[in-house]
Protein backbone atom coordinates (compact mmCIF):
# COMPACT_ATOMS: atom_id res chain seq x y z
CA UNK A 1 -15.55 13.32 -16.87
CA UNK A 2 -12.78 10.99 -15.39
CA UNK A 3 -9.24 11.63 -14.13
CA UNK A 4 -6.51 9.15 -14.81
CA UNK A 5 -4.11 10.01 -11.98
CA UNK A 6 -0.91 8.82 -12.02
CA UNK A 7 1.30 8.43 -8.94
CA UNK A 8 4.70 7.20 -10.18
CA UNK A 9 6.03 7.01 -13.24
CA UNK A 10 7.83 3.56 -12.14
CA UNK A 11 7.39 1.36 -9.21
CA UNK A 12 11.18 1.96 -8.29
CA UNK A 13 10.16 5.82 -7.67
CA UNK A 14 7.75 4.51 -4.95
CA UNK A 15 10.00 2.03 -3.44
CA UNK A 16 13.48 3.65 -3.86
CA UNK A 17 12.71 5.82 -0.65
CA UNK A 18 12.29 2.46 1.29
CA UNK A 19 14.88 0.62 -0.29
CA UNK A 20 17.97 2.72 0.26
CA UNK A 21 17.27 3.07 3.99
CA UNK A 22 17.19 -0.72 4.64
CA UNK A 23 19.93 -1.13 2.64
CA UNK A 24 22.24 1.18 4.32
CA UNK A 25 21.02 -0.74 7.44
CA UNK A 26 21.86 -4.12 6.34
CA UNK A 27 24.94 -2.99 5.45
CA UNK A 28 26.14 -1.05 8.98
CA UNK A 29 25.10 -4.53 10.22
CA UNK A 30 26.99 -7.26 7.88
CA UNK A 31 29.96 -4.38 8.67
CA UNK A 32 29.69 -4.72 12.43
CA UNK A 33 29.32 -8.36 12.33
CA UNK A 34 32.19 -8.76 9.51
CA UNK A 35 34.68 -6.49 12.12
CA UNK A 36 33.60 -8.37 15.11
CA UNK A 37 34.43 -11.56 13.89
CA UNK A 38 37.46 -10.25 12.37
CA UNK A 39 38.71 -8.71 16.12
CA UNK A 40 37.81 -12.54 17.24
CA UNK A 41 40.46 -14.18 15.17
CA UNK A 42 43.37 -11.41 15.53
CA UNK A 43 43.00 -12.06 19.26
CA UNK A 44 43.37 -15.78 19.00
């Protein structure tokens, strides 16, 4: 007798916990760095 066992139904249910995260980090990042430079040229 042999089970088939299946994890996920997709690979994007498997990677979507691991995606969103980094993405939310990249983004808080390209955001800091977009309002830093911004501040950079108002002071000028």
């Amino acid at each position: 007798m042999t089970y088939d066992v299946v994890l996920a139904h997709h690979p994007l249910v498997t990677a979507l916990p691991f995606v969103v995260p980094a993405c939310i980090v990249v983004g808080l990042i390209g955001a800091i760095i977009w309002r830093d430079r911004r501040e950079d040229r108002v002071d000028r």
